[in-house]
Protein backbone atom coordinates (compact mmCIF):
# COMPACT_ATOMS: atom_id res chain seq x y z
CA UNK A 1 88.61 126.37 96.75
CA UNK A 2 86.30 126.06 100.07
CA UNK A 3 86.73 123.82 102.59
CA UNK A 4 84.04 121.64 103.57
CA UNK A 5 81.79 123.55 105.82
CA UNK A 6 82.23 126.91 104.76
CA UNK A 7 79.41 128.76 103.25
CA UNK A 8 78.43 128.13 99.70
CA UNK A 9 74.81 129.72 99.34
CA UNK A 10 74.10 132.82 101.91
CA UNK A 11 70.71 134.30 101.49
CA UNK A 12 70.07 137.26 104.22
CA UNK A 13 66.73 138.90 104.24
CA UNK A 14 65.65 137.62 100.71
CA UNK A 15 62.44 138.79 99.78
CA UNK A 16 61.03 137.75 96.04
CA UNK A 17 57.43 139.52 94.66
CA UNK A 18 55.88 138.59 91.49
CA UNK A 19 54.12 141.34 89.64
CA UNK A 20 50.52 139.91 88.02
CA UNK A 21 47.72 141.19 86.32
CA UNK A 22 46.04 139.87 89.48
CA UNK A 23 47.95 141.77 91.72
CA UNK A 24 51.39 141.26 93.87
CA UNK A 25 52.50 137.55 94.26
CA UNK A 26 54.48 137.02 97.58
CA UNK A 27 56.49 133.89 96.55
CA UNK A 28 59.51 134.54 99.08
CA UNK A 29 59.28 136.58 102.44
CA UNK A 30 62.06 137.34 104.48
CA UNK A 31 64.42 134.16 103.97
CA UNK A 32 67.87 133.78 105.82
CA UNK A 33 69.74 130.52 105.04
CA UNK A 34 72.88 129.38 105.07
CA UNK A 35 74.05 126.10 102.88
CA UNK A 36 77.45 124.92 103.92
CA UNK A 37 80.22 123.04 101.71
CA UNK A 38 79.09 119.28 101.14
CA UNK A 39 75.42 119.99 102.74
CA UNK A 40 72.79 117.89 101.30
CA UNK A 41 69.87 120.30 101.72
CA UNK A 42 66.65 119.45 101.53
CA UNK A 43 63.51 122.39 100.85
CA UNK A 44 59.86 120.69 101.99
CA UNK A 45 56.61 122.23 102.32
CA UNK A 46 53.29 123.01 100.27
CA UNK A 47 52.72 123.77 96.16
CA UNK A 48 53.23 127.63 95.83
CA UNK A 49 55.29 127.98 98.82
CA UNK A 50 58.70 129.58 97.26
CA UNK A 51 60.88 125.94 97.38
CA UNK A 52 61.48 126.31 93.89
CA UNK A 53 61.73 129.90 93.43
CA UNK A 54 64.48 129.66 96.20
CA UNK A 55 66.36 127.21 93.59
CA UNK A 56 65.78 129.73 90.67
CA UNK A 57 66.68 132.58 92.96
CA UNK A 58 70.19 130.54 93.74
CA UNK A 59 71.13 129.72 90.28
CA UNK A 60 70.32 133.48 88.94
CA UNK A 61 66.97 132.60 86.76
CA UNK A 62 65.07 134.70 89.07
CA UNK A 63 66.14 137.96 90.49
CA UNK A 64 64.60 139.07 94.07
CA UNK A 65 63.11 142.28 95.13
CA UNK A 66 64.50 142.49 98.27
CA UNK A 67 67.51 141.08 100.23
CA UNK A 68 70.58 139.36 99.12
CA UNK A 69 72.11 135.63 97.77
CA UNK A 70 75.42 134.65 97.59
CA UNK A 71 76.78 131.34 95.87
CA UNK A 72 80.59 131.19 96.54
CA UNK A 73 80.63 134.67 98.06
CA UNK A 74 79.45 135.98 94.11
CA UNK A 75 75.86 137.14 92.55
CA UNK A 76 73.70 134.50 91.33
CA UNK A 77 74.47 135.85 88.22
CA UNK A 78 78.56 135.81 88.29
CA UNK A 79 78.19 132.25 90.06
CA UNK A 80 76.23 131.25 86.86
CA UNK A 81 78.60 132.69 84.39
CA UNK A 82 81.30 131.01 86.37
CA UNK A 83 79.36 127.56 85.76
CA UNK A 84 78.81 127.00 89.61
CA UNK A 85 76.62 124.71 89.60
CA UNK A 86 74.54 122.31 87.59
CA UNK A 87 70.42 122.20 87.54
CA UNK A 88 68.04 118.90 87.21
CA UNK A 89 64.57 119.70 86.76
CA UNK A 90 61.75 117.71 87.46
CA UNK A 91 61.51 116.49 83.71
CA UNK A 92 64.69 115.11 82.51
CA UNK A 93 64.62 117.62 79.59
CA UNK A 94 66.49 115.24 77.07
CA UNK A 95 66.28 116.13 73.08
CA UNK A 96 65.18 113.17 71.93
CA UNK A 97 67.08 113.47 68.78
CA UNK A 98 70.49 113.21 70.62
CA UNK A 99 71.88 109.87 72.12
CA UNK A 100 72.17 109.81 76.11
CA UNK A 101 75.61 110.65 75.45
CA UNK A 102 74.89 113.08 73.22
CA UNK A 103 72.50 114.55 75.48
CA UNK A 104 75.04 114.64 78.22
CA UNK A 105 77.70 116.11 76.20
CA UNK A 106 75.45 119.22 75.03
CA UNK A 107 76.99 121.54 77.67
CA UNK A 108 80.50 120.29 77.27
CA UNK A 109 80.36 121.31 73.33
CA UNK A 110 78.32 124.54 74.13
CA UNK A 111 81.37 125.46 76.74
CA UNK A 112 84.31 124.71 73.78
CA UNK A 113 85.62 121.53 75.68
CA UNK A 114 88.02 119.31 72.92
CA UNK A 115 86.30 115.99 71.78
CA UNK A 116 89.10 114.05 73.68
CA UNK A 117 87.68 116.07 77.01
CA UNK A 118 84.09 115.21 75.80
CA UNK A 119 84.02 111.62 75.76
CA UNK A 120 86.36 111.54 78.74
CA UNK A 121 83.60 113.16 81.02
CA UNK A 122 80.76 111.74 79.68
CA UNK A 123 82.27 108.27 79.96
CA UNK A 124 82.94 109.32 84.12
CA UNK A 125 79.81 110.66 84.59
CA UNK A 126 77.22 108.20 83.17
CA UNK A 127 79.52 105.31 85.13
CA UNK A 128 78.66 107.38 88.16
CA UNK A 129 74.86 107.27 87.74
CA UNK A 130 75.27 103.94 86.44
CA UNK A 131 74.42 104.43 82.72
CA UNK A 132 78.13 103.01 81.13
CA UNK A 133 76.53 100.55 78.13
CA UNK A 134 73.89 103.37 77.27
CA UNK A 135 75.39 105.63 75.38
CA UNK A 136 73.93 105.19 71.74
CA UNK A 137 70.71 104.62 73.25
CA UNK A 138 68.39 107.53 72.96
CA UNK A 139 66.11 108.97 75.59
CA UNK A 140 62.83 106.74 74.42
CA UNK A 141 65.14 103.87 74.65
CA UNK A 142 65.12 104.10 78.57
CA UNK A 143 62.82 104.23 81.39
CA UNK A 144 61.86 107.67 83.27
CA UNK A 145 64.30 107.02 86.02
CA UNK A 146 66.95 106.11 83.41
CA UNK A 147 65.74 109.45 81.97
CA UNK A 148 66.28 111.57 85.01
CA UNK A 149 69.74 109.71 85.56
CA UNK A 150 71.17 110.99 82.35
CA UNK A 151 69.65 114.31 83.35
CA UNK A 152 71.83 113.96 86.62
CA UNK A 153 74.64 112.91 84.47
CA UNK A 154 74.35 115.86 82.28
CA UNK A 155 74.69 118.39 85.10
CA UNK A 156 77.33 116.75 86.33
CA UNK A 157 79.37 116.79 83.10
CA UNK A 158 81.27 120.13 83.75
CA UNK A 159 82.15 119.24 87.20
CA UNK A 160 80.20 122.25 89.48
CA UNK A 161 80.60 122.52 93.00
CA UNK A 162 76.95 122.49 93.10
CA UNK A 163 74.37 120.41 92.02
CA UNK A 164 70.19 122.63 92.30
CA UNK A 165 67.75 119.51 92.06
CA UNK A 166 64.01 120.73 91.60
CA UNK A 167 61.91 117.45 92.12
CA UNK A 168 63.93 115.06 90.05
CA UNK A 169 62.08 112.31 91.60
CA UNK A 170 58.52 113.56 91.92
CA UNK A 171 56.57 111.83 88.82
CA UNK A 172 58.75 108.38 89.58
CA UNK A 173 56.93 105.20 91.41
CA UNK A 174 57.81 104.51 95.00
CA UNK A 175 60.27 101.56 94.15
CA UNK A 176 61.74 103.79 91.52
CA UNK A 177 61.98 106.50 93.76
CA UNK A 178 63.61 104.35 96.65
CA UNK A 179 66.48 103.10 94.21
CA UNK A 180 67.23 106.34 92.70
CA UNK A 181 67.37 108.00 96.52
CA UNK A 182 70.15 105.42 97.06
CA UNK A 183 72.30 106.03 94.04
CA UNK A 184 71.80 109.41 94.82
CA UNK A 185 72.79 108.88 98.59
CA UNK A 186 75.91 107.06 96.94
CA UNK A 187 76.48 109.44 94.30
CA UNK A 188 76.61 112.58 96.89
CA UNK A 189 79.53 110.55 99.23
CA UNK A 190 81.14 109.91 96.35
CA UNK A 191 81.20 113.37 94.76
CA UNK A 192 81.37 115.38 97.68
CA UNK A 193 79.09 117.84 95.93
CA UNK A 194 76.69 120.50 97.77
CA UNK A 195 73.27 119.61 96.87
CA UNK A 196 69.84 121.79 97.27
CA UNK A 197 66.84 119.60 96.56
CA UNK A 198 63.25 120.10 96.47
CA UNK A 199 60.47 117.35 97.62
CA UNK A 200 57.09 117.26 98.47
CA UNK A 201 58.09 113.96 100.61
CA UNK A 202 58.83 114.22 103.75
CA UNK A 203 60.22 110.09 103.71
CA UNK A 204 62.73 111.42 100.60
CA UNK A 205 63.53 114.33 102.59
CA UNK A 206 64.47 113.28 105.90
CA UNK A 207 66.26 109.90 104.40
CA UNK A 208 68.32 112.16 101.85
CA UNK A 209 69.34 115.29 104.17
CA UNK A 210 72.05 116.57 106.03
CA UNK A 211 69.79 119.81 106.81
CA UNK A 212 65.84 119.80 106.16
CA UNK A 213 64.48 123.39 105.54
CA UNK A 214 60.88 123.47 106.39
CA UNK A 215 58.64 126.24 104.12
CA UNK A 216 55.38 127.94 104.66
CA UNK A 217 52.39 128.27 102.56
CA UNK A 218 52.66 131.41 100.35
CA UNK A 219 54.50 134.40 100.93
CA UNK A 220 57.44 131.81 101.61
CA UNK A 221 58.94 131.38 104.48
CA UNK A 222 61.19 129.09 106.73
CA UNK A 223 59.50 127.41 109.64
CA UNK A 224 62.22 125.44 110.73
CA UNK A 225 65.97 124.11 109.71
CA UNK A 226 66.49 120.93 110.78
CA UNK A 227 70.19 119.56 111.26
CA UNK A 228 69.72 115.64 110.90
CA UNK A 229 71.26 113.27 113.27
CA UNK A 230 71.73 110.43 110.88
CA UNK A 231 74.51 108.78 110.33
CA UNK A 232 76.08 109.66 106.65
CA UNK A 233 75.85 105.73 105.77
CA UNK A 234 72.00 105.12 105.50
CA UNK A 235 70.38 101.85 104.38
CA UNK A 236 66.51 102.42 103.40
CA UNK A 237 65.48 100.34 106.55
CA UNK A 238 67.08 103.48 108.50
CA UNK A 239 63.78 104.41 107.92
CA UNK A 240 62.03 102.15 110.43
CA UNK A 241 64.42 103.95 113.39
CA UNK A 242 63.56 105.63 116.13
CA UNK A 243 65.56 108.66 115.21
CA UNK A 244 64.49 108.49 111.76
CA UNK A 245 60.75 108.83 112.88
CA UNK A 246 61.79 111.76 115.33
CA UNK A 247 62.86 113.47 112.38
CA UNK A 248 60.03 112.85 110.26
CA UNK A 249 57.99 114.00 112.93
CA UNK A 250 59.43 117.39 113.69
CA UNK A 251 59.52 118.08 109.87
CA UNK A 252 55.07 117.11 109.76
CA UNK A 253 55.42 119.64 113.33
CA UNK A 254 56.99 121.99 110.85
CA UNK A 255 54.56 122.05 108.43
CA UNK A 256 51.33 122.63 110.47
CA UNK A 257 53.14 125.46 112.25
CA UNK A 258 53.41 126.83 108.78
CA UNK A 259 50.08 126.88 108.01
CA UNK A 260 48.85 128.53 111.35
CA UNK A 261 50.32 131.69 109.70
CA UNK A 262 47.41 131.26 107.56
């Protein structure tokens, strides 16, 4: 078991090159990064620029051309086998056939966990994201950030280490957005989980973060890694502060140095 602070994710050199009828794609160029034990890691920067691949690359659903990842000191690959960590994609995914707890539950019964086991996690999970009371509803039954909680809930079911978040929040409406960054916030103390998330916010970035890594327009590349100086308790008005706005500010600095490489 790690301690918090050692490394989880290690990537050293990685280097990821799509082969297309159109020619080479450069998604990933040269990316060192280390994600520590209870980090809440943010990835920010333009469409195209390798945030997401970087996620794939992680969680063994893309394999790079050059370089090396670690999760838990293992391949991509073993880590995934090993069920290391959970994914949320930026649609909640739900079969619409299956009740939220049924939905939640899928990877529990695909993994041979006893019925007893079943219900016990999905009960703990869904009172985590707040969802206890909806579990014989099904997926049109509840709104799109119910949705994506339930999606949250569902890769939390088998308790990873890890929790890979590509966008979750991305198609939500500001107000939605704001309450599910909370319960998120909330969900994160609670858990102690190491999270990698992707945004094209820089607000939901900088408010969610314990590190901020900045990307560059294709091939991808880091501009900057930002260690934030916020406190771990963070009310949505943090976002008014002075050190907030500092932040904020370094991470837009980030981004136009990105595209000079252009």
């Amino acid at each position: 078991m790690k301690d918090k602070g050692d490394p989880v994710i290690v990537a050293k050199g990685l280097n990821l090159t799509f082969e297309t009828g159109d020619g080479p794609v450069h998604a990933l160029r040269d990316v060192n990064l280390t994600i520590a034990k209870g980090d809440f890691v943010s990835f920010i920067g333009p469409s195209g620029c390798g945030k997401t691949t970087f996620l794939r690359v992680a969680a063994g659903l893309e394999a790079p051309t050059g370089g090396t990842v670690t999760v838990n000191g293992m391949t991509p690959d073993e880590a995934r086998r090993k069920r290391a960590y959970g994914y949320v994609f930026q649609a909640a995914g739900l079969y619409p056939w299956r009740t939220i707890a049924g939905n939640v539950k899928l990877p529990l019964e695909i993994m041979g966990y006893d019925r007893a086991e079943q219900d016990a996690r999905v009960k703990k999970v869904l009172e985590l994201v707040d969802l206890q009371g909806f579990e014989k509803k099904f997926p049109w039954q509840l709104s799109g950030g119910m949705q994506q909680r339930a999606s949250i809930a569902r890769a939390l079911a088998f308790d990873a280490e890890i929790l890979l978040m590509d966008e979750p929040f991305g198609a939500l409406d500001e107000i939605v957005r704001d309450h599910l960054n909370e319960q998120l916030l909330a969900l994160w103390a609670r858990t102690g989980k190491t999270i990698g998330f992707v945004t094209h916010s820089i607000p939901e970035a900088v408010y969610l973060s314990t590190k901020i890594v900045v990307m560059s327009p294709r091939p991808g590349r880091i501009t900057d890694v930002i260690d934030s100086p916020l406190p771990k308790d963070r009310p949505l008005d943090i976002r008014d502060t002075p050190d907030f706005l500092a932040v904020a500010h370094r991470v837009r600095e980030g981004l136009r140095a990105g595209h000079a490489y252009d």
